[in-house]
N, C-alpha and C. Protein backbone atom coordinates (compact mmCIF):
# COMPACT_ATOMS: atom_id res chain seq x y z
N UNK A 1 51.43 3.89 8.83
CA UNK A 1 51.12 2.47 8.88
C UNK A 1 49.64 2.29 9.05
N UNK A 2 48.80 1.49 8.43
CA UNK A 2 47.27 1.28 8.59
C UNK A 2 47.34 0.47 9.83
N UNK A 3 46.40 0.60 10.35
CA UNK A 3 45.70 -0.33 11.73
C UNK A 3 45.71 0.90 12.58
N UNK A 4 45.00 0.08 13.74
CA UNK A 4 45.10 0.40 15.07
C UNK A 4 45.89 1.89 15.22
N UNK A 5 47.49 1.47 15.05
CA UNK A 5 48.89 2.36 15.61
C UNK A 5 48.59 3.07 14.39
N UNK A 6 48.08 3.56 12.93
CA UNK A 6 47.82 4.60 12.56
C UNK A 6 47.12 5.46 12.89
N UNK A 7 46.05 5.38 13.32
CA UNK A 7 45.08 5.75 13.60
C UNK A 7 45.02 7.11 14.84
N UNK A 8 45.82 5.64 16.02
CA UNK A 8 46.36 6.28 17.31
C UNK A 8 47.26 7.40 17.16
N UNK A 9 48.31 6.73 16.13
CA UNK A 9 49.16 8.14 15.68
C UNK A 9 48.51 9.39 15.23
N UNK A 10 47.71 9.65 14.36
CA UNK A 10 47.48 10.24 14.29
C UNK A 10 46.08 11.74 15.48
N UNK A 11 45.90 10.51 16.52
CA UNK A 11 45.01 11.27 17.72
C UNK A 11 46.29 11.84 18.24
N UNK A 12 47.45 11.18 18.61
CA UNK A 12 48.74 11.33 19.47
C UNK A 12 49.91 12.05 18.73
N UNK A 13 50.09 12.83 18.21
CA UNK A 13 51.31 12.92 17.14
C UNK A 13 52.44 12.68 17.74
N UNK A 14 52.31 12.77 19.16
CA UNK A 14 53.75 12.65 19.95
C UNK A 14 54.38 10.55 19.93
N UNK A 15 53.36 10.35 18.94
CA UNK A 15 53.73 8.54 18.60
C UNK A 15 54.23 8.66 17.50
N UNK A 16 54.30 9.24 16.45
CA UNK A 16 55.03 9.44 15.26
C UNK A 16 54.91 11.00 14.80
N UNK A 17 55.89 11.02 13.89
CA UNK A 17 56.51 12.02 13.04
C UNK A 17 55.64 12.21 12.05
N UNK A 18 55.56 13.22 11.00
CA UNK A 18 55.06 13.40 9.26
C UNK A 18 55.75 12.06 8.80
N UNK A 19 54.77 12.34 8.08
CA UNK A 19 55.29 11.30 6.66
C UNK A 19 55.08 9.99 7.20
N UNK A 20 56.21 8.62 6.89
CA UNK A 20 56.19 7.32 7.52
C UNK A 20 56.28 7.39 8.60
N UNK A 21 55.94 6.05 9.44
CA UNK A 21 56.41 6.10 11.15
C UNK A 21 57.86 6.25 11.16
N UNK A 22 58.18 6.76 12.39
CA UNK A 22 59.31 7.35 13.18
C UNK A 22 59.30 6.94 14.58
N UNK A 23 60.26 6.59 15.00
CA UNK A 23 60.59 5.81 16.65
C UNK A 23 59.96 7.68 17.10
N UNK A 24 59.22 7.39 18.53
CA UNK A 24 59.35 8.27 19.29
C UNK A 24 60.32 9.22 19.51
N UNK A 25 59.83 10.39 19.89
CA UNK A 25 61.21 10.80 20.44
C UNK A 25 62.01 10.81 21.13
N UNK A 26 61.57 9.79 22.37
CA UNK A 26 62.36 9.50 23.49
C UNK A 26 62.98 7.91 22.94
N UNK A 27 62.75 7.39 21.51
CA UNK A 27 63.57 6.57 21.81
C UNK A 27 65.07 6.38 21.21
N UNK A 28 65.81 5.60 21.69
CA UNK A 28 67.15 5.29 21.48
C UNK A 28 67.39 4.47 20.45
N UNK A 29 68.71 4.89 19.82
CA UNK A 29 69.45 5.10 18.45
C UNK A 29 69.44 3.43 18.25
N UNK A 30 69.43 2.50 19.61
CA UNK A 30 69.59 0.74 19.24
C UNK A 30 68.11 0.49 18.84
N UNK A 31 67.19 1.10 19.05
CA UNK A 31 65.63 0.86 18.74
C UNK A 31 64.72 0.10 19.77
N UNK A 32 65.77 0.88 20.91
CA UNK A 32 65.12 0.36 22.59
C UNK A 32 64.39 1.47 22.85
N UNK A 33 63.43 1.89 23.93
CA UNK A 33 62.68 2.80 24.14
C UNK A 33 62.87 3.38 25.44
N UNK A 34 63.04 4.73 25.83
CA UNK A 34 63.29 4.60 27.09
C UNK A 34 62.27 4.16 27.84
N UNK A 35 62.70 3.68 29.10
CA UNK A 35 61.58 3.12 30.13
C UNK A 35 60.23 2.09 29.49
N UNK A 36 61.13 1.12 28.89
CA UNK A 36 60.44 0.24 28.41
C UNK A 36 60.93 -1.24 28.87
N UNK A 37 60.77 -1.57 30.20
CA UNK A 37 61.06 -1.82 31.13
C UNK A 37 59.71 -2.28 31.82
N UNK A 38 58.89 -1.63 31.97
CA UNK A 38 57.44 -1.88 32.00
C UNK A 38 56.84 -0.52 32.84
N UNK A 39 55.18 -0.51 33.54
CA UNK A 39 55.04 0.48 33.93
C UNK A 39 53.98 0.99 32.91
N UNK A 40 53.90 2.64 33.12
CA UNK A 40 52.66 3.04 32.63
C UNK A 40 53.34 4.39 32.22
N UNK A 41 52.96 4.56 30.92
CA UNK A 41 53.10 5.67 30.01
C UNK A 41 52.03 6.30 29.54
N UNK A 42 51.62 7.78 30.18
CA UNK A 42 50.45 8.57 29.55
C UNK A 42 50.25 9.13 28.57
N UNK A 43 51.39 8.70 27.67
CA UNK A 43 51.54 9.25 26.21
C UNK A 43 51.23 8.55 25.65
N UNK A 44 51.44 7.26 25.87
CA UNK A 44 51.46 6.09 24.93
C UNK A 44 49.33 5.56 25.04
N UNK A 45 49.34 5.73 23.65
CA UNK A 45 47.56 5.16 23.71
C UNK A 45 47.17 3.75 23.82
N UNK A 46 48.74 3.35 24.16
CA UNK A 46 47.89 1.42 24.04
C UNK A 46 48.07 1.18 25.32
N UNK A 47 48.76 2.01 26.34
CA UNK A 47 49.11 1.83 27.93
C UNK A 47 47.54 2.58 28.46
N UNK A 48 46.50 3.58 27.69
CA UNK A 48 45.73 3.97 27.49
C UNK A 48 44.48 3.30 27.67
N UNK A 49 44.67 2.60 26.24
CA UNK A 49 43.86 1.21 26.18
C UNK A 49 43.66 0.35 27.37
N UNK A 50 44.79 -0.18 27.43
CA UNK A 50 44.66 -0.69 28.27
C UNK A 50 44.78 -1.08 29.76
N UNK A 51 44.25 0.50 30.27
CA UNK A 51 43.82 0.38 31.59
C UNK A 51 42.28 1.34 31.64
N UNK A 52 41.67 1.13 30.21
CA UNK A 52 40.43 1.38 29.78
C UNK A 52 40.30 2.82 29.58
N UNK A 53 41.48 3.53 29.53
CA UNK A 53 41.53 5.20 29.51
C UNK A 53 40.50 5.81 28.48
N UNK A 54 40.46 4.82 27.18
CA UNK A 54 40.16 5.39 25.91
C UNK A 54 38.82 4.84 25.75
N UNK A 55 37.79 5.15 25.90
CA UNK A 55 36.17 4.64 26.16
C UNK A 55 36.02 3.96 24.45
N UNK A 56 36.57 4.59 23.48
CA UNK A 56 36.28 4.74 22.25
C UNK A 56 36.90 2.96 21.97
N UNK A 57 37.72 2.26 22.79
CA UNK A 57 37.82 0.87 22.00
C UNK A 57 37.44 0.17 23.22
N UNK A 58 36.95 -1.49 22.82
CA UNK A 58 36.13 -1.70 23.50
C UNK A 58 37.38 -2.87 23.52
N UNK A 59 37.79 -3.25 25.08
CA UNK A 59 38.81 -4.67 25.31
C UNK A 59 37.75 -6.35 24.97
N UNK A 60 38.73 -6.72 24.60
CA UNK A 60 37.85 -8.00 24.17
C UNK A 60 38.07 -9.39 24.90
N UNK A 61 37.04 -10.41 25.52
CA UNK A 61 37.66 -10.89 27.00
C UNK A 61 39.07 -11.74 26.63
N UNK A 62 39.80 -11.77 27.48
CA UNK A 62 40.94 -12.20 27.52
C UNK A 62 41.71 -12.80 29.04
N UNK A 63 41.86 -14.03 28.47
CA UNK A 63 42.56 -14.96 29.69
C UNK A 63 43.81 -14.29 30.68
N UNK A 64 44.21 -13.78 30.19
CA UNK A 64 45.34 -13.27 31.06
C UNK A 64 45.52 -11.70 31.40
N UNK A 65 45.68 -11.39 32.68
CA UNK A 65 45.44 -10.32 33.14
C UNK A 65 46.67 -9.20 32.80
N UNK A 66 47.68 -9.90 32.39
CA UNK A 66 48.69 -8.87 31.76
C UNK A 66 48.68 -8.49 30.39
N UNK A 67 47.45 -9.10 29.65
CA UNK A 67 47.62 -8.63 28.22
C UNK A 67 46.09 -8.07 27.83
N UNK A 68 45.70 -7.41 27.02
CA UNK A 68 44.39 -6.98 26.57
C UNK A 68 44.47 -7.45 25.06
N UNK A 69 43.06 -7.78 24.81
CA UNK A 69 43.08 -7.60 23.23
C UNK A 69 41.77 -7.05 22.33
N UNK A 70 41.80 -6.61 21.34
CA UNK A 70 40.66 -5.28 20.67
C UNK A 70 41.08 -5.66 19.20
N UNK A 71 40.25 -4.92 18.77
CA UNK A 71 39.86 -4.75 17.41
C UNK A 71 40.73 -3.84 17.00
N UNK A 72 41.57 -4.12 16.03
CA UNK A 72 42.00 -3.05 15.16
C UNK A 72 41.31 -2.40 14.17
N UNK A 73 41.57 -0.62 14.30
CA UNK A 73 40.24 0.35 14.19
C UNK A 73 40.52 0.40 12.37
N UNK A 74 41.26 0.36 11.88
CA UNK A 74 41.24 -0.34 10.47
C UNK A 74 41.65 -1.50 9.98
N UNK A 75 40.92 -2.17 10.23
CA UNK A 75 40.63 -3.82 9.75
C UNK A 75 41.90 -4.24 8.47
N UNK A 76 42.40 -5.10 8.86
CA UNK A 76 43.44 -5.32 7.32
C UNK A 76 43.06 -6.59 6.86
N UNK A 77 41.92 -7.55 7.43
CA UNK A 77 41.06 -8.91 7.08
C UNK A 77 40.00 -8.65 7.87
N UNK A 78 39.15 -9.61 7.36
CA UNK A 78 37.64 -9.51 8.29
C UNK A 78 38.12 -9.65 9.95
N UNK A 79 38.92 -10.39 9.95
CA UNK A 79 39.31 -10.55 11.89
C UNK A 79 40.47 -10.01 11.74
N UNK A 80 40.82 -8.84 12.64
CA UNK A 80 42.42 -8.26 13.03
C UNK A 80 42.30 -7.29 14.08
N UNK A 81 42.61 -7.97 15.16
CA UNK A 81 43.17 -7.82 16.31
C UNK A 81 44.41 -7.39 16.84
N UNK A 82 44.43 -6.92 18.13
CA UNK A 82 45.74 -6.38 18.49
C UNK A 82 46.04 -6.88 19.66
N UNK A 83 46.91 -7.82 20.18
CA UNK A 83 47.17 -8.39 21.58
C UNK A 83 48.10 -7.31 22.21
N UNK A 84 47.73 -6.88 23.03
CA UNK A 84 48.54 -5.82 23.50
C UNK A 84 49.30 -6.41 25.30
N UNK A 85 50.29 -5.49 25.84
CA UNK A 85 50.58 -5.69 27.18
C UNK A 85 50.42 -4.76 28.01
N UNK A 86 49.63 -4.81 28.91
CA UNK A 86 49.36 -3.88 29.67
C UNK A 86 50.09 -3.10 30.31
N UNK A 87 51.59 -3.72 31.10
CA UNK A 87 52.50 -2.78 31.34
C UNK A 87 53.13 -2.27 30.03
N UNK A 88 53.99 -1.34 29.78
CA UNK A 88 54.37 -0.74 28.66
C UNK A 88 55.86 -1.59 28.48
N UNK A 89 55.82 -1.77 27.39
CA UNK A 89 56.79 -2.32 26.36
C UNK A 89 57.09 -1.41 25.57
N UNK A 90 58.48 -1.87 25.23
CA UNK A 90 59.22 -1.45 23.95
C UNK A 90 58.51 -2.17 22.26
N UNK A 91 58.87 -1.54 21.31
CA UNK A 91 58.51 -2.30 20.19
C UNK A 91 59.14 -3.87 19.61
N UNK A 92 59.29 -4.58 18.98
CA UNK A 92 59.05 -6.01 19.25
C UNK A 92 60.80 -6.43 18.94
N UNK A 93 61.33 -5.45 18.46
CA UNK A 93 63.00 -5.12 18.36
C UNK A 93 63.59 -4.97 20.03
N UNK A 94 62.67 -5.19 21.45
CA UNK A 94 63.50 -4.76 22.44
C UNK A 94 63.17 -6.01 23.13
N UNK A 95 62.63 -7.01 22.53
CA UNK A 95 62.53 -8.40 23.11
C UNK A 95 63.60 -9.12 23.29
N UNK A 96 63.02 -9.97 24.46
CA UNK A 96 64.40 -10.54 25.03
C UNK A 96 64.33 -12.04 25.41
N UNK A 97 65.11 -13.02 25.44
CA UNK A 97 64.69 -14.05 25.49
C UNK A 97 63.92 -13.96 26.76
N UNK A 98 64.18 -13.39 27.77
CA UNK A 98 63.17 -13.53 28.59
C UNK A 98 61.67 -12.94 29.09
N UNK A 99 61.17 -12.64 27.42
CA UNK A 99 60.14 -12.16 27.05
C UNK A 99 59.15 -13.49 26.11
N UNK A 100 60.14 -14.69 25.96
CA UNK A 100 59.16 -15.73 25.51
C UNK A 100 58.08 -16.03 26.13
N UNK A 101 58.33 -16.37 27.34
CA UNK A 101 56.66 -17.02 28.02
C UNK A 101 55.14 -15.62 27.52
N UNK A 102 55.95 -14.14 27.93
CA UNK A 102 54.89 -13.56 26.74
C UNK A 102 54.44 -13.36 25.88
N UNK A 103 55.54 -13.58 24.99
CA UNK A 103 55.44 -13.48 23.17
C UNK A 103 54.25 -14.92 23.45
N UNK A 104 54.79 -15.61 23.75
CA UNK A 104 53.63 -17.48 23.48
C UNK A 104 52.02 -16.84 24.17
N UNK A 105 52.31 -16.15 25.09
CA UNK A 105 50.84 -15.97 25.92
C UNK A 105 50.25 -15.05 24.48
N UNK A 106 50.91 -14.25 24.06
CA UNK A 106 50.00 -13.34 23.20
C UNK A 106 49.63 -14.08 21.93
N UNK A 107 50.55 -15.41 21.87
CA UNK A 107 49.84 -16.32 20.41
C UNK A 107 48.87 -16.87 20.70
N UNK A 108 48.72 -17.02 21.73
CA UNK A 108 48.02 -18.37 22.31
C UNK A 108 46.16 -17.19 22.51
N UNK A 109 46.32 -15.95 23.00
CA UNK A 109 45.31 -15.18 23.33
C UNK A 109 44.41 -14.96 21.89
N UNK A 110 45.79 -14.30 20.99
CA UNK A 110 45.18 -14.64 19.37
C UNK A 110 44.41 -15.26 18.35
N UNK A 111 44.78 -16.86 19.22
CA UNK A 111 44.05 -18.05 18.65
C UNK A 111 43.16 -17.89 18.94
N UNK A 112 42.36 -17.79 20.56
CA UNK A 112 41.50 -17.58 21.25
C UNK A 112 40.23 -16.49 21.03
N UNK A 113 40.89 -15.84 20.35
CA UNK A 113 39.80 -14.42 20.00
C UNK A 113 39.58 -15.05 18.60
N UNK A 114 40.25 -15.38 18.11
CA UNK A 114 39.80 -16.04 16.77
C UNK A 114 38.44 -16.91 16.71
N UNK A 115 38.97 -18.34 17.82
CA UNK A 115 38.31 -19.48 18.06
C UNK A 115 36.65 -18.77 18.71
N UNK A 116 36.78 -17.75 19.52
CA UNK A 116 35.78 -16.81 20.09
C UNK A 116 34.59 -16.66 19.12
N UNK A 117 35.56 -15.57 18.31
CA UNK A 117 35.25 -15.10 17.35
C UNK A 117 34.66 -15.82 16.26
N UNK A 118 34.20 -17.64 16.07
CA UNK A 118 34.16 -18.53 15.27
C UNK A 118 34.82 -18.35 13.79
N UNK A 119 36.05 -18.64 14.41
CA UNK A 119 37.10 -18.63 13.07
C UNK A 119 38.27 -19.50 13.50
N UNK A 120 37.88 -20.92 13.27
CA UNK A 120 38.44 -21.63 13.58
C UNK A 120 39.58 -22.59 12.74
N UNK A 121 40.03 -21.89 11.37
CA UNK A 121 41.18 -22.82 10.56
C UNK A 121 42.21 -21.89 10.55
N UNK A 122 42.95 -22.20 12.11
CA UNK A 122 44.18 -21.89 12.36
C UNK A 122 45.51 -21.83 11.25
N UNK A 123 45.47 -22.54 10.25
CA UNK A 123 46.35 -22.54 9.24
C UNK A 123 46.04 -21.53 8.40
N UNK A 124 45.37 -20.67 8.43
CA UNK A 124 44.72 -19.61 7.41
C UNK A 124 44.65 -18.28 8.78
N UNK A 125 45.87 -17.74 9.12
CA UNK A 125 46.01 -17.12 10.36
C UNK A 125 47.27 -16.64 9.95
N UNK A 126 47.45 -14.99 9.97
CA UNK A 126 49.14 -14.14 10.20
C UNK A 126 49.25 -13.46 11.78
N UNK A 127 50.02 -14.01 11.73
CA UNK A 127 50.51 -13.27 13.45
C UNK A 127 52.01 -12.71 13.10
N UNK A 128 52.02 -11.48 13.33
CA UNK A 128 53.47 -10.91 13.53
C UNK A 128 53.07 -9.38 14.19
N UNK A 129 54.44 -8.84 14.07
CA UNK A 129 55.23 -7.09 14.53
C UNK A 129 55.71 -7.19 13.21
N UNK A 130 55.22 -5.17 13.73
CA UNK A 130 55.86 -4.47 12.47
C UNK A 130 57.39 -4.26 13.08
N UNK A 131 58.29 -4.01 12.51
CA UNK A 131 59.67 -4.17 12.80
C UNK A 131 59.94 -2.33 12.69
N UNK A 132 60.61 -1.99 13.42
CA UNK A 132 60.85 -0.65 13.48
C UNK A 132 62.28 -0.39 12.84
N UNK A 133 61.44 0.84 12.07
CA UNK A 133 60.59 2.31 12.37
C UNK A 133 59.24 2.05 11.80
N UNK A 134 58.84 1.06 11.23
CA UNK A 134 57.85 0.68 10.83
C UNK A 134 56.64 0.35 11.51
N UNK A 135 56.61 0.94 12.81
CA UNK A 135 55.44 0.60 13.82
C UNK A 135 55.43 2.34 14.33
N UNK A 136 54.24 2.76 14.11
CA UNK A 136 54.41 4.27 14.99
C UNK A 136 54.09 3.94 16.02
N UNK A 137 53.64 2.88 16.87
CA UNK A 137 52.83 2.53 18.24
C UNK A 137 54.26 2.39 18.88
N UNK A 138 54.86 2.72 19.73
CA UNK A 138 56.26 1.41 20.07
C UNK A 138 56.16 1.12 21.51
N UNK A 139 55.17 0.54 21.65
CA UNK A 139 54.24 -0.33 22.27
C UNK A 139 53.80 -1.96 22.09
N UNK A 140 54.48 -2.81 22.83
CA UNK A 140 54.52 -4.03 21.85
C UNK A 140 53.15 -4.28 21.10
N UNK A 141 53.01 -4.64 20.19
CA UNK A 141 51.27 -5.47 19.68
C UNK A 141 51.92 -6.27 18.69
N UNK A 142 51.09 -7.39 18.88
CA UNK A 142 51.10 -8.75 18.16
C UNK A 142 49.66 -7.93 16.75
N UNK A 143 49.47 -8.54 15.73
CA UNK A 143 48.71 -8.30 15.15
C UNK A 143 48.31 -9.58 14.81
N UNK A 144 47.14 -9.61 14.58
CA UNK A 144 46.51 -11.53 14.40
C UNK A 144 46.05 -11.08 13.49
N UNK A 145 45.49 -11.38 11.78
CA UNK A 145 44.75 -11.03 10.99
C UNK A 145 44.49 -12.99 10.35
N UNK A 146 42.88 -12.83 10.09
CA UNK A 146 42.60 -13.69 9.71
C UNK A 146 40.93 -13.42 8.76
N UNK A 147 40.77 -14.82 7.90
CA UNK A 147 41.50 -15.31 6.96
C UNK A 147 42.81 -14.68 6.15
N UNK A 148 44.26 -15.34 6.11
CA UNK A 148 45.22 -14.83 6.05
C UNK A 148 44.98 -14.33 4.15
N UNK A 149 44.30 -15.68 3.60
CA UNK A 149 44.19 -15.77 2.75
C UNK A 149 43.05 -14.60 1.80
N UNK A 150 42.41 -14.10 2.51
CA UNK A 150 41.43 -12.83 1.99
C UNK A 150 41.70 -11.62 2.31
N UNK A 151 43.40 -11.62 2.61
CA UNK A 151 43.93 -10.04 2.69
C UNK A 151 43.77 -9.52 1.30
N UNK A 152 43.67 -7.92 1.43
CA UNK A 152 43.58 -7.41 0.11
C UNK A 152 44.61 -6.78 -0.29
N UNK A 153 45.11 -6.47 -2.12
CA UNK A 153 46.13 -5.56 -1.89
C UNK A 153 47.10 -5.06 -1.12
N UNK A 154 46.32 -4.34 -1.12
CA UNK A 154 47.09 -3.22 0.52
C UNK A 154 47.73 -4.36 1.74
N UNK A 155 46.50 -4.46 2.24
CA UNK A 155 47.38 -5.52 3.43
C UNK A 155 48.28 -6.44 3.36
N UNK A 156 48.61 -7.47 1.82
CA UNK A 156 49.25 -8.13 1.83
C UNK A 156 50.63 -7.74 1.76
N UNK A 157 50.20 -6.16 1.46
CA UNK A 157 51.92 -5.33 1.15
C UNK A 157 52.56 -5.28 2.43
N UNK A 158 51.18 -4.45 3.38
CA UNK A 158 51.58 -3.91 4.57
C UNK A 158 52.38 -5.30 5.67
N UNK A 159 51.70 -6.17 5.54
CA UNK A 159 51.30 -7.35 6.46
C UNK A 159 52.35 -8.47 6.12
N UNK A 160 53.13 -8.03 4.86
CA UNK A 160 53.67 -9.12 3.89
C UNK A 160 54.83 -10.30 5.18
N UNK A 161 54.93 -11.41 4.48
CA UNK A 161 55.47 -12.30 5.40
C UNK A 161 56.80 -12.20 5.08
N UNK A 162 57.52 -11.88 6.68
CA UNK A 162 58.73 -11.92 7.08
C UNK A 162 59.30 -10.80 5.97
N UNK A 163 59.05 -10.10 5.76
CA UNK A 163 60.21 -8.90 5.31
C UNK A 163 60.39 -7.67 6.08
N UNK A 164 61.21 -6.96 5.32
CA UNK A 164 62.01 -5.29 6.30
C UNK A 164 61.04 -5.17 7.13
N UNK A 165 59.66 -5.06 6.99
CA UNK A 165 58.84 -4.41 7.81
C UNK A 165 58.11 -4.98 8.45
N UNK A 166 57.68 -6.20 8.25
CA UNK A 166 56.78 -7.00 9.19
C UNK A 166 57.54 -8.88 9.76
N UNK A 167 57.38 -8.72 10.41
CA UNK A 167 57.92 -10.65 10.84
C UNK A 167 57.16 -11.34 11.62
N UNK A 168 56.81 -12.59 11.31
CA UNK A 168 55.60 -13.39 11.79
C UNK A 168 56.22 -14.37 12.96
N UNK A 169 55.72 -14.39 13.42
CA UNK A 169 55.66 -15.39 14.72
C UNK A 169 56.74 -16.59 14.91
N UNK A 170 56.62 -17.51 13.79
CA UNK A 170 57.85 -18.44 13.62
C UNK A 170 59.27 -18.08 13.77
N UNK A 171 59.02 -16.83 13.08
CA UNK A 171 60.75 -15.98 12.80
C UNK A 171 61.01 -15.89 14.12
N UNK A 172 60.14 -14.49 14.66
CA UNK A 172 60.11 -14.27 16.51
C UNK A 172 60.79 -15.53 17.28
N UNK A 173 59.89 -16.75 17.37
CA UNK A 173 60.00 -17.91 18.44
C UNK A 173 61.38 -18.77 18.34
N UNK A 174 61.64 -19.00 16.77
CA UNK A 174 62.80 -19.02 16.18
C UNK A 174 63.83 -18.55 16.87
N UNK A 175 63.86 -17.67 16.75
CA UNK A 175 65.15 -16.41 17.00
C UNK A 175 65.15 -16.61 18.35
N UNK A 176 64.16 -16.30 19.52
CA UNK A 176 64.50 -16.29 20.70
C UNK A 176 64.66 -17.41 21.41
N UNK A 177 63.88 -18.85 21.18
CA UNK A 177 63.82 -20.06 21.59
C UNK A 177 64.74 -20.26 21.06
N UNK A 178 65.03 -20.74 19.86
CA UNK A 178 66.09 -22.12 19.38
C UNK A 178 67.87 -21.66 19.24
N UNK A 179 67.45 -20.12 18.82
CA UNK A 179 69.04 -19.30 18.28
C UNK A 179 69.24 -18.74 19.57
N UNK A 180 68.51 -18.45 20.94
CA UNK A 180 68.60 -17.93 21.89
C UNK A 180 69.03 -16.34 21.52
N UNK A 181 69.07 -15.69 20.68
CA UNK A 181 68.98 -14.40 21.07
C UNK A 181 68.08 -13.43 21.09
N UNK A 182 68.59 -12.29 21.84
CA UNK A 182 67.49 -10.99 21.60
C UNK A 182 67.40 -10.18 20.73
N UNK A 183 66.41 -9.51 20.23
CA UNK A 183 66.10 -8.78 18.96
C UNK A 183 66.94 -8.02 18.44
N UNK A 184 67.22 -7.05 19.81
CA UNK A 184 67.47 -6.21 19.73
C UNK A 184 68.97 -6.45 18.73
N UNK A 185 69.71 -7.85 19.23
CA UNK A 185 71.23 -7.88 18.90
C UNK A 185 71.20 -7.77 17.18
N UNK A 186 70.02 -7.53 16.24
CA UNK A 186 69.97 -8.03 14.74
C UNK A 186 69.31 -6.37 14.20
N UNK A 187 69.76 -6.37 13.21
CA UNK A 187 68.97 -5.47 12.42
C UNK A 187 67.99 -5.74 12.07
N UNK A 188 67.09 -6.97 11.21
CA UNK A 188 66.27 -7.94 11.15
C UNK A 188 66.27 -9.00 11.22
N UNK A 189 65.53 -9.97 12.32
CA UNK A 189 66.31 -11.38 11.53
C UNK A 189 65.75 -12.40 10.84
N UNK A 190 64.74 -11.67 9.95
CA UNK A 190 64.43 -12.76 8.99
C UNK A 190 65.99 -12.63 7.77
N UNK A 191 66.32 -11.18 8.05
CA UNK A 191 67.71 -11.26 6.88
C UNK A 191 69.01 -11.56 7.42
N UNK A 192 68.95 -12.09 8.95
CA UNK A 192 70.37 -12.68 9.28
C UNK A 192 70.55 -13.61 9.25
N UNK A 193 69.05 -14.94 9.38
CA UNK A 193 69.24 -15.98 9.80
C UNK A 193 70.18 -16.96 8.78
N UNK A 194 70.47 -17.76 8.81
CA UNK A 194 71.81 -18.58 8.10
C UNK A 194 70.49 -19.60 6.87
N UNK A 195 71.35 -19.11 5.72
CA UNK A 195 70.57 -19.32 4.16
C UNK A 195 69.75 -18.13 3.50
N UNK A 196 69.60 -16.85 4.45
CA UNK A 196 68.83 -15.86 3.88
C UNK A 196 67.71 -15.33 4.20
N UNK A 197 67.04 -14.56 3.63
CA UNK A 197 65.64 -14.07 3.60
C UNK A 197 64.75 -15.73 4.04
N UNK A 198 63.89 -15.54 4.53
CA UNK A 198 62.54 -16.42 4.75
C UNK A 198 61.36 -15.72 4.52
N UNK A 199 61.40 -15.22 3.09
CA UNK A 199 60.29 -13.91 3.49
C UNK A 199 58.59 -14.87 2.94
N UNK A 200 59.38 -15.75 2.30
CA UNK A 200 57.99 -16.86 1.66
C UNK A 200 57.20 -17.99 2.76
N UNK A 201 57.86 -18.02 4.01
CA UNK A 201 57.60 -19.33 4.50
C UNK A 201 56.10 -19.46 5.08
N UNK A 202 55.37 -20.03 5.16
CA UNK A 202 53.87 -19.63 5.61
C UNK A 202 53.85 -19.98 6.99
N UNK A 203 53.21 -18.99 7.87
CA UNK A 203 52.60 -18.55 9.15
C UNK A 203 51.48 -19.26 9.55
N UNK A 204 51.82 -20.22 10.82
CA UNK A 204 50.75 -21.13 11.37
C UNK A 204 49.57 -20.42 12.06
């Protein structure tokens, strides 16, 4: 996977397998992680990150003391960021409705590094998770990439809206706010929700 969690994977191999990403090895067959629950994992490079272990990325300021956010070390738009959580998380498949008030804190931090960052036309903004096995990090991260609209190639494949591998923010808030369930209960749910795929809908 390009970004950040490639990268890391490849310093860490114990975050993915050869070839495509692969769940850890400690995690479980539902696509929960063990001890992802919260806490601190010395394997994991974004629990790393962010308690400043890794000198090599630099945290970027951020309002809330439970989340960090940085630069992703291969850029997939001129701005792409990684909102991360400081205690350790599962990947974005082990969310639970009572993981909304964070999922919103990490949109809301997103905007913010943007607005920081003077990039301010929020409608021209992708926020999602890669959907696993499709994340070698399995470590929650939000990915913010902006202008949504000057992705290239590549990224628009990688990054693409609401399909197998990636799901944007609406889908997420969707699913856990209004349908009340947890991730985990779906295989994906941009392909369960009632009428089909949403893989076209555009990301605020």
């Amino acid at each position: 996977m390009a970004g950040e969690e490639a990268a890391a994977a490849a310093a860490a191999p114990e975050a993915a397998g050869p070839g495509p990403a692969q769940p850890p090895a400690e995690a479980r067959p539902d696509g929960g992680e063990a001890g992802n629950g919260g806490g601190y994992d010395g394997k994991c490079v974004f629990c790393r990150i962010a308690r400043r272990e890794e000198p090599g990325t630099a945290l970027l300021p951020c309002e809330y003391e439970d989340l960090v956010c940085f630069r992703d070390i291969r850029p997939g738009a001129p701005h792409h960021y990684l909102v991360v959580p400081v205690e350790h998380m599962g990947n974005c498949k082990t969310l639970k409705k009572e993981h909304i008030p964070v999922v919103k804190k990490m949109v809301e931090v997103g905007k913010t590094v943007l607005q920081r960052n003077n990039f301010s036309d929020l409608n021209d903004v992708r926020m999602g998770f890669h959907w696993p096995p499709f994340c070698s990090i399995s470590h929650l991260h939000l990915h913010v990439l902006a202008p949504a609209s000057q992705l290239g190639f590549l990224s628009r494949l990688i990054y693409r809206i609401n399909s197998y591998w990636f799901i944007t923010m609406p889908i997420v808030e969707e699913w856990l706010s209004e349908k009340g369930h947890d991730l985990l209960e779906v295989s994906n749910p941009v392909f369960t929700m009632e009428g089909g795929s949403h893989g076209y809908v555009s990301c605020p």
